[in-house]
PDB file of N, CA and C in Angstrom:
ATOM      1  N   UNK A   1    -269.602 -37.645  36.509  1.00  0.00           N
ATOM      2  CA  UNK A   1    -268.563 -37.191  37.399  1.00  0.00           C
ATOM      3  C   UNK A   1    -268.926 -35.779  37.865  1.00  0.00           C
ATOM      4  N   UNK A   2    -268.580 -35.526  38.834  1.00  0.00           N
ATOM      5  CA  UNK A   2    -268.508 -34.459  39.794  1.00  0.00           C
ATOM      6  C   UNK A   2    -267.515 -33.627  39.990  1.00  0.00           C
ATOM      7  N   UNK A   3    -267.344 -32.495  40.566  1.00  0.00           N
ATOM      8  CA  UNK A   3    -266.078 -31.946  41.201  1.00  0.00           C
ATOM      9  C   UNK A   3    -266.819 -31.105  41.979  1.00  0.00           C
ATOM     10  N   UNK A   4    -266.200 -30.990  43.383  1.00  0.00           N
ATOM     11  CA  UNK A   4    -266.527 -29.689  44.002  1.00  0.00           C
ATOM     12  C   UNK A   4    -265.359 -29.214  44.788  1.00  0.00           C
ATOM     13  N   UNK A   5    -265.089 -28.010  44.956  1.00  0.00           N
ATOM     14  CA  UNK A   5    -264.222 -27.322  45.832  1.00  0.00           C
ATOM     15  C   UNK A   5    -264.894 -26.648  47.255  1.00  0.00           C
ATOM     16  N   UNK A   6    -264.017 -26.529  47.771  1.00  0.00           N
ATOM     17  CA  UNK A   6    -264.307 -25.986  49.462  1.00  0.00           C
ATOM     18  C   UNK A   6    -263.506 -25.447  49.836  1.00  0.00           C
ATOM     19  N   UNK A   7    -263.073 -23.728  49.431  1.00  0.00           N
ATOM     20  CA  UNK A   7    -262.406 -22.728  49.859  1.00  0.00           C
ATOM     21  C   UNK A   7    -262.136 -22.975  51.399  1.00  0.00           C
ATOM     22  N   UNK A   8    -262.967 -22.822  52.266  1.00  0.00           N
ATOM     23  CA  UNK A   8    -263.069 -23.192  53.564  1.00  0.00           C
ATOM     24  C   UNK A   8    -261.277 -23.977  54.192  1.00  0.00           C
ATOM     25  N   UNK A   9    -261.883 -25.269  53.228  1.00  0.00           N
ATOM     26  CA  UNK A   9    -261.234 -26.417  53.417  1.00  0.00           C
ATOM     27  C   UNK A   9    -260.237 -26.445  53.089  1.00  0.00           C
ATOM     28  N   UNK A  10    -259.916 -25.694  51.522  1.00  0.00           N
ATOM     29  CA  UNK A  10    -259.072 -25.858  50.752  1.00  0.00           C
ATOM     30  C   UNK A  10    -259.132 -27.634  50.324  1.00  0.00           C
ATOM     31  N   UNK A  11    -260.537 -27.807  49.932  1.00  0.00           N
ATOM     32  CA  UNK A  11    -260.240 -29.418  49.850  1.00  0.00           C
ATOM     33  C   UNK A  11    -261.028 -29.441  48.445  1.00  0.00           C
ATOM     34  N   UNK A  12    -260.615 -30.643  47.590  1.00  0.00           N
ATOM     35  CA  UNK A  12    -261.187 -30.696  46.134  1.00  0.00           C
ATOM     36  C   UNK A  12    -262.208 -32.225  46.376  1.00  0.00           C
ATOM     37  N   UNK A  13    -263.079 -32.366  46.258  1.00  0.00           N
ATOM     38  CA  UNK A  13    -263.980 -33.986  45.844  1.00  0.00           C
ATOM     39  C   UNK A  13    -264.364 -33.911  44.710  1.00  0.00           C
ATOM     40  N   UNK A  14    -263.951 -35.411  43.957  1.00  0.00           N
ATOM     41  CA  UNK A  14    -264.075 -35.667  42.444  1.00  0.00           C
ATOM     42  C   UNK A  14    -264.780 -37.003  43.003  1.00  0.00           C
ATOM     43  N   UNK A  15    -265.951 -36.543  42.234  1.00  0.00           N
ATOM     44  CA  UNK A  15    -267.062 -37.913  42.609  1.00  0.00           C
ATOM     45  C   UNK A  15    -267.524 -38.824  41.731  1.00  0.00           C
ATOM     46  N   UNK A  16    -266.601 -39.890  41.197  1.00  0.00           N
ATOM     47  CA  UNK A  16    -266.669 -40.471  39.724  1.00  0.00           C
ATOM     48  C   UNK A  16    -267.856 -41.124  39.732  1.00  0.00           C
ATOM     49  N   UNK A  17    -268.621 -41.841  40.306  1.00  0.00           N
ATOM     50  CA  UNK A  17    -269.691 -42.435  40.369  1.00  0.00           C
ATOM     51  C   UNK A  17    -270.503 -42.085  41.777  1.00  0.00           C
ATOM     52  N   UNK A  18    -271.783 -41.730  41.928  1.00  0.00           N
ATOM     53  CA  UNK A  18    -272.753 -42.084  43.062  1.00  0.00           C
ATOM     54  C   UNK A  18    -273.077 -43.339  43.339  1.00  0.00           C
ATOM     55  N   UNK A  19    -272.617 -43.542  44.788  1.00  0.00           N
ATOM     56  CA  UNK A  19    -272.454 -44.399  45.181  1.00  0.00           C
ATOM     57  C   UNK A  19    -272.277 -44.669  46.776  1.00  0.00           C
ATOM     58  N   UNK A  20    -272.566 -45.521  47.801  1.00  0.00           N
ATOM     59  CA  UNK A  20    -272.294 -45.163  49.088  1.00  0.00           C
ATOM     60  C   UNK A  20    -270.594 -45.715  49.546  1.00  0.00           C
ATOM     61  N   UNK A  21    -270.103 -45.036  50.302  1.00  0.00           N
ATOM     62  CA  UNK A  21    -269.025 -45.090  50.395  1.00  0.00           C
ATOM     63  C   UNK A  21    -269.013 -46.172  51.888  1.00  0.00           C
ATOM     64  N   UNK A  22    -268.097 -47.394  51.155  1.00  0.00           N
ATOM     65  CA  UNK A  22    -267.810 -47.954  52.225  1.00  0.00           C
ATOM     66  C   UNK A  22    -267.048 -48.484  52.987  1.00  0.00           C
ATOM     67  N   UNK A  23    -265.797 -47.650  51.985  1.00  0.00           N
ATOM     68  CA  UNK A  23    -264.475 -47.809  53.012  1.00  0.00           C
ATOM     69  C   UNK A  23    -263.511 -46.589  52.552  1.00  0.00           C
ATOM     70  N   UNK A  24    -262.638 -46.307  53.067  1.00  0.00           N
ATOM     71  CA  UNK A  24    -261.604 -45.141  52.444  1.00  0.00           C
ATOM     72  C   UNK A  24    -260.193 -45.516  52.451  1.00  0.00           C
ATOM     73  N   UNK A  25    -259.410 -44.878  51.615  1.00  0.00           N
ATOM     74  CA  UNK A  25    -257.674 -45.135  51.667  1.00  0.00           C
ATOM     75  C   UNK A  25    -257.371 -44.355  51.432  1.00  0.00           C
ATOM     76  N   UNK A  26    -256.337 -43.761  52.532  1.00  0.00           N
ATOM     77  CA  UNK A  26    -255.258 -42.765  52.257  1.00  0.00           C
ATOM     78  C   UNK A  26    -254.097 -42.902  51.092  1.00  0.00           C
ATOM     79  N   UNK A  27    -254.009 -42.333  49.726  1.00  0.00           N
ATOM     80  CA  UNK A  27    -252.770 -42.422  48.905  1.00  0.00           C
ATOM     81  C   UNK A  27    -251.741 -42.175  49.957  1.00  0.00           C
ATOM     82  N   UNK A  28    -251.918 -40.600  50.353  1.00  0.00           N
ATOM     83  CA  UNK A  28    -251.122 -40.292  51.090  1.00  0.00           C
ATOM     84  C   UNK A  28    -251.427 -39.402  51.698  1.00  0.00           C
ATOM     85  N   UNK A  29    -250.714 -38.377  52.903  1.00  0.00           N
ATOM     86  CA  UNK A  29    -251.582 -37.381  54.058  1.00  0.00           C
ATOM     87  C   UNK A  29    -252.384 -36.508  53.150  1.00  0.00           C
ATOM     88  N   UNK A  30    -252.540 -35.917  51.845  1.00  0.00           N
ATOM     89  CA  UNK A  30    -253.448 -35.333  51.581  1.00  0.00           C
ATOM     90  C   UNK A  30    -254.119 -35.789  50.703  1.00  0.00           C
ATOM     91  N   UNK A  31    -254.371 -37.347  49.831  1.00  0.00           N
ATOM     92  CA  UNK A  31    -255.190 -37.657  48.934  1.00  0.00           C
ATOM     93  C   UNK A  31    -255.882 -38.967  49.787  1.00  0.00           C
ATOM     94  N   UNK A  32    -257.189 -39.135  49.432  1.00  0.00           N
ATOM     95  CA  UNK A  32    -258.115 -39.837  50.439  1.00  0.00           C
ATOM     96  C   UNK A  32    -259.258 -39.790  49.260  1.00  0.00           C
ATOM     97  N   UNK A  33    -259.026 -41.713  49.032  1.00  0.00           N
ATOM     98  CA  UNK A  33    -259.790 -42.760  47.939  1.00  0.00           C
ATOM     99  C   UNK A  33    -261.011 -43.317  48.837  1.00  0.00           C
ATOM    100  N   UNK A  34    -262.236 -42.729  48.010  1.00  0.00           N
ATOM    101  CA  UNK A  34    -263.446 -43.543  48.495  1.00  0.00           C
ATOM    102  C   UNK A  34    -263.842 -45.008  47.808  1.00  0.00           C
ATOM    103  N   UNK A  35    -263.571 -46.010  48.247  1.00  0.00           N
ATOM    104  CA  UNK A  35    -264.261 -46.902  47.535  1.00  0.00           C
ATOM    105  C   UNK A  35    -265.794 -47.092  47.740  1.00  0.00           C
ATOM    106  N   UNK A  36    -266.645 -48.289  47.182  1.00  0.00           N
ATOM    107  CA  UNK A  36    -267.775 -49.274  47.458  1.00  0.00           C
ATOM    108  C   UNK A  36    -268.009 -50.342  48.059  1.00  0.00           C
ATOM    109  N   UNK A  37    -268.851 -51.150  48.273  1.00  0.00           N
ATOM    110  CA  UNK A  37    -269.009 -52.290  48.948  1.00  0.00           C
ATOM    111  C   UNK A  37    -267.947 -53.096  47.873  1.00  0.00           C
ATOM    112  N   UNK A  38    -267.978 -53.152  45.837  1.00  0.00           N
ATOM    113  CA  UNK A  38    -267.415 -53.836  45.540  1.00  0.00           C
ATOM    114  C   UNK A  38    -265.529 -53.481  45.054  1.00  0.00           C
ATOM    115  N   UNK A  39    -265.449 -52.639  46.079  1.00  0.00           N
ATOM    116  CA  UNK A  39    -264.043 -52.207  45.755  1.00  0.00           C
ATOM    117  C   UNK A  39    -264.203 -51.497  44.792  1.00  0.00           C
ATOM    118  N   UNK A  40    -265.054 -50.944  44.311  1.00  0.00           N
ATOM    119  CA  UNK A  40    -264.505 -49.742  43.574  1.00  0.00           C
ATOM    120  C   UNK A  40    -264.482 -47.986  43.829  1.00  0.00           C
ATOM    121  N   UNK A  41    -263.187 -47.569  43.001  1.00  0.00           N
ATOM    122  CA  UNK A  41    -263.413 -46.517  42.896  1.00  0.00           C
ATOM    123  C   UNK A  41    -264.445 -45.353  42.697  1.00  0.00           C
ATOM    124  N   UNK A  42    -264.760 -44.292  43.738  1.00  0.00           N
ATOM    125  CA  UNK A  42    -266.126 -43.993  43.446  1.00  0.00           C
ATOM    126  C   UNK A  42    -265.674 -42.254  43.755  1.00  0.00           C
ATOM    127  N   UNK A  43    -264.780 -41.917  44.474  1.00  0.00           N
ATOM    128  CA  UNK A  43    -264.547 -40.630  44.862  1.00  0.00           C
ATOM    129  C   UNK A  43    -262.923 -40.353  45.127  1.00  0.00           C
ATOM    130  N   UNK A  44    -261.958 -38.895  45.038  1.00  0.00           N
ATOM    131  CA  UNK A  44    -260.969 -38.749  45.592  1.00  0.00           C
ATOM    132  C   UNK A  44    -261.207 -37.303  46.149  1.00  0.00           C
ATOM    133  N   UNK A  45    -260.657 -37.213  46.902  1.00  0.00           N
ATOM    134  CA  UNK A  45    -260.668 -36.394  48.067  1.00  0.00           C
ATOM    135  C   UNK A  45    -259.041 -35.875  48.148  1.00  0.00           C
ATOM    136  N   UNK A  46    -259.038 -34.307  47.864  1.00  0.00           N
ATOM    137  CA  UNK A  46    -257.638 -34.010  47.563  1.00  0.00           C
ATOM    138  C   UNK A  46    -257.530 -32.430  48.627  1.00  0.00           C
ATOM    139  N   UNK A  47    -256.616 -32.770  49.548  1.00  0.00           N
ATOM    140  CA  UNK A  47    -256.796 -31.653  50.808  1.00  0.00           C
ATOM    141  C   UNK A  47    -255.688 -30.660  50.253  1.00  0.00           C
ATOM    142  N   UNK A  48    -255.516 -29.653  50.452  1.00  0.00           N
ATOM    143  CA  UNK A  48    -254.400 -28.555  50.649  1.00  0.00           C
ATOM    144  C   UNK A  48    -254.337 -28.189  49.248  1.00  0.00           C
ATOM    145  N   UNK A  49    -255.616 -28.155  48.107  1.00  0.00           N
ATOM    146  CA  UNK A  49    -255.251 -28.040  46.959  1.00  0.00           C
ATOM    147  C   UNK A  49    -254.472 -26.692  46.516  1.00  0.00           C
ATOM    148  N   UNK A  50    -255.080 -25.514  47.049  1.00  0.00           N
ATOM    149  CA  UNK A  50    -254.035 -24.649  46.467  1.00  0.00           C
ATOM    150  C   UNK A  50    -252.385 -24.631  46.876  1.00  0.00           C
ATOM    151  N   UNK A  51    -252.331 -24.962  48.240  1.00  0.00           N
ATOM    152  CA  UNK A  51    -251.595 -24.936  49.400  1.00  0.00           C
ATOM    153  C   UNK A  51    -249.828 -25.845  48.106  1.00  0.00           C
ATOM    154  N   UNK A  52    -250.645 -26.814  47.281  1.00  0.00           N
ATOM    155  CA  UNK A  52    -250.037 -27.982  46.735  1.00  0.00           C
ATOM    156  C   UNK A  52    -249.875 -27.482  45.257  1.00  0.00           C
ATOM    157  N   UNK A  53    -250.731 -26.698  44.812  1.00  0.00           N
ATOM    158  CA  UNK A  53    -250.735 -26.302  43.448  1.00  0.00           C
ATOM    159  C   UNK A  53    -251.411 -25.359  43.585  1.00  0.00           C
ATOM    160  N   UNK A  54    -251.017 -23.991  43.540  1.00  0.00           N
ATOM    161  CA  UNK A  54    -251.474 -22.514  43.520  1.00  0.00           C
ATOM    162  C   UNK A  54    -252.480 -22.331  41.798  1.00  0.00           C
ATOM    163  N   UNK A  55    -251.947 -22.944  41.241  1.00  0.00           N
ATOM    164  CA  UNK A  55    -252.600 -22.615  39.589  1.00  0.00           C
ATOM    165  C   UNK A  55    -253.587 -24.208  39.108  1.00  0.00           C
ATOM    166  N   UNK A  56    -253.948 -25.058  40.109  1.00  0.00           N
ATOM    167  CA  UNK A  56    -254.704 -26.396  39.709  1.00  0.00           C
ATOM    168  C   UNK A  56    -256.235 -25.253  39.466  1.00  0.00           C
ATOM    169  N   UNK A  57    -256.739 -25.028  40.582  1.00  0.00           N
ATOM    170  CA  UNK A  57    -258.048 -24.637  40.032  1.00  0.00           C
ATOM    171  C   UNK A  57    -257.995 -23.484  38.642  1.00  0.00           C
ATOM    172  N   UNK A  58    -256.917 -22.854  38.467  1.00  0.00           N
ATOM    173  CA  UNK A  58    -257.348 -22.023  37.044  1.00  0.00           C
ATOM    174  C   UNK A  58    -257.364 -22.907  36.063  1.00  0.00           C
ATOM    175  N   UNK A  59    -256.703 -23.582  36.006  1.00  0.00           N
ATOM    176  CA  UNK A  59    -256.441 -24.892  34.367  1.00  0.00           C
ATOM    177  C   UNK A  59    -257.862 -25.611  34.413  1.00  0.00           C
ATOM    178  N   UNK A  60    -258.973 -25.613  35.526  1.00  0.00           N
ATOM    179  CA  UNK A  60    -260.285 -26.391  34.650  1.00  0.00           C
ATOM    180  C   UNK A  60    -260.523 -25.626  33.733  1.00  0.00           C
ATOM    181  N   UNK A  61    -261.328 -26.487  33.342  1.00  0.00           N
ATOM    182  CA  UNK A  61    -261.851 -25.881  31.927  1.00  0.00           C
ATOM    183  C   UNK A  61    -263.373 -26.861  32.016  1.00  0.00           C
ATOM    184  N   UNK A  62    -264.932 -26.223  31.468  1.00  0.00           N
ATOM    185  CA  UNK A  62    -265.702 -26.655  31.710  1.00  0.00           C
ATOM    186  C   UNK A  62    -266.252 -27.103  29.927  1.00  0.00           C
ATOM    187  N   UNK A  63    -266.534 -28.066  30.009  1.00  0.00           N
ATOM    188  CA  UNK A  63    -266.554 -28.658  28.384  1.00  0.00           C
ATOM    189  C   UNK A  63    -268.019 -29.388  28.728  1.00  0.00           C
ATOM    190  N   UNK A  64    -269.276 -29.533  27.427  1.00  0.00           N
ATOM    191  CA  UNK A  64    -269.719 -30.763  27.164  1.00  0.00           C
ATOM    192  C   UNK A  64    -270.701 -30.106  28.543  1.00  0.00           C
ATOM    193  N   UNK A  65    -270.945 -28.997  28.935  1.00  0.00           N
ATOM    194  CA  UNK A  65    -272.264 -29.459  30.057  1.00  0.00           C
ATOM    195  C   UNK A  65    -273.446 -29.999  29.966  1.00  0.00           C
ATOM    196  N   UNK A  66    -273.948 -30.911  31.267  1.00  0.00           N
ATOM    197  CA  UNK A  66    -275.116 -31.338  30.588  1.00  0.00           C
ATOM    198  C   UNK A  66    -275.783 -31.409  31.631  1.00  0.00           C
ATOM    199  N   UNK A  67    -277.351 -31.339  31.761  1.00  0.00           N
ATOM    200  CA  UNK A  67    -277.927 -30.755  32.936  1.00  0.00           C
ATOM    201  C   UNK A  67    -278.145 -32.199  33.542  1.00  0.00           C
ATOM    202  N   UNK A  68    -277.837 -31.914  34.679  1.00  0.00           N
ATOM    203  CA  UNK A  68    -278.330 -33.272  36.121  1.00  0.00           C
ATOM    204  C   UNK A  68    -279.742 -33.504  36.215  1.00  0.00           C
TER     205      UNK A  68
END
């Protein structure tokens, strides 16, 4: 798994598996589900993160690293 942030954007991607993305679903106007060819879950896409939760990015916590 993955995470990246984009100040820019204010947008969060959690990338549970690599994988090509081949369709998407809106939860709702700011969460956006990547699936696969076999329906699965592979990415979420979370817009307005601070905008939605001012204190989400302080609570990570980085555990267990392991090099890519």
């Amino acid at each position: 798994m993955k995470i990246s942030y984009d100040p820019d954007a204010d947008a969060m991607y959690i990338e549970l598996r690599e994988d090509e993305v081949d369709h998407t679903k809106e939860l709702d106007e700011n969460t956006i589900i990547d699936y696969n060819k076999k329906n699965e879950v592979i990415g979420v896409e979370l817009l307005f993160v601070k905008e939605r939760n001012p204190d989400l990015l302080k609570k990570f916590q980085v555990e267990n690293l392991t090099p890519a």
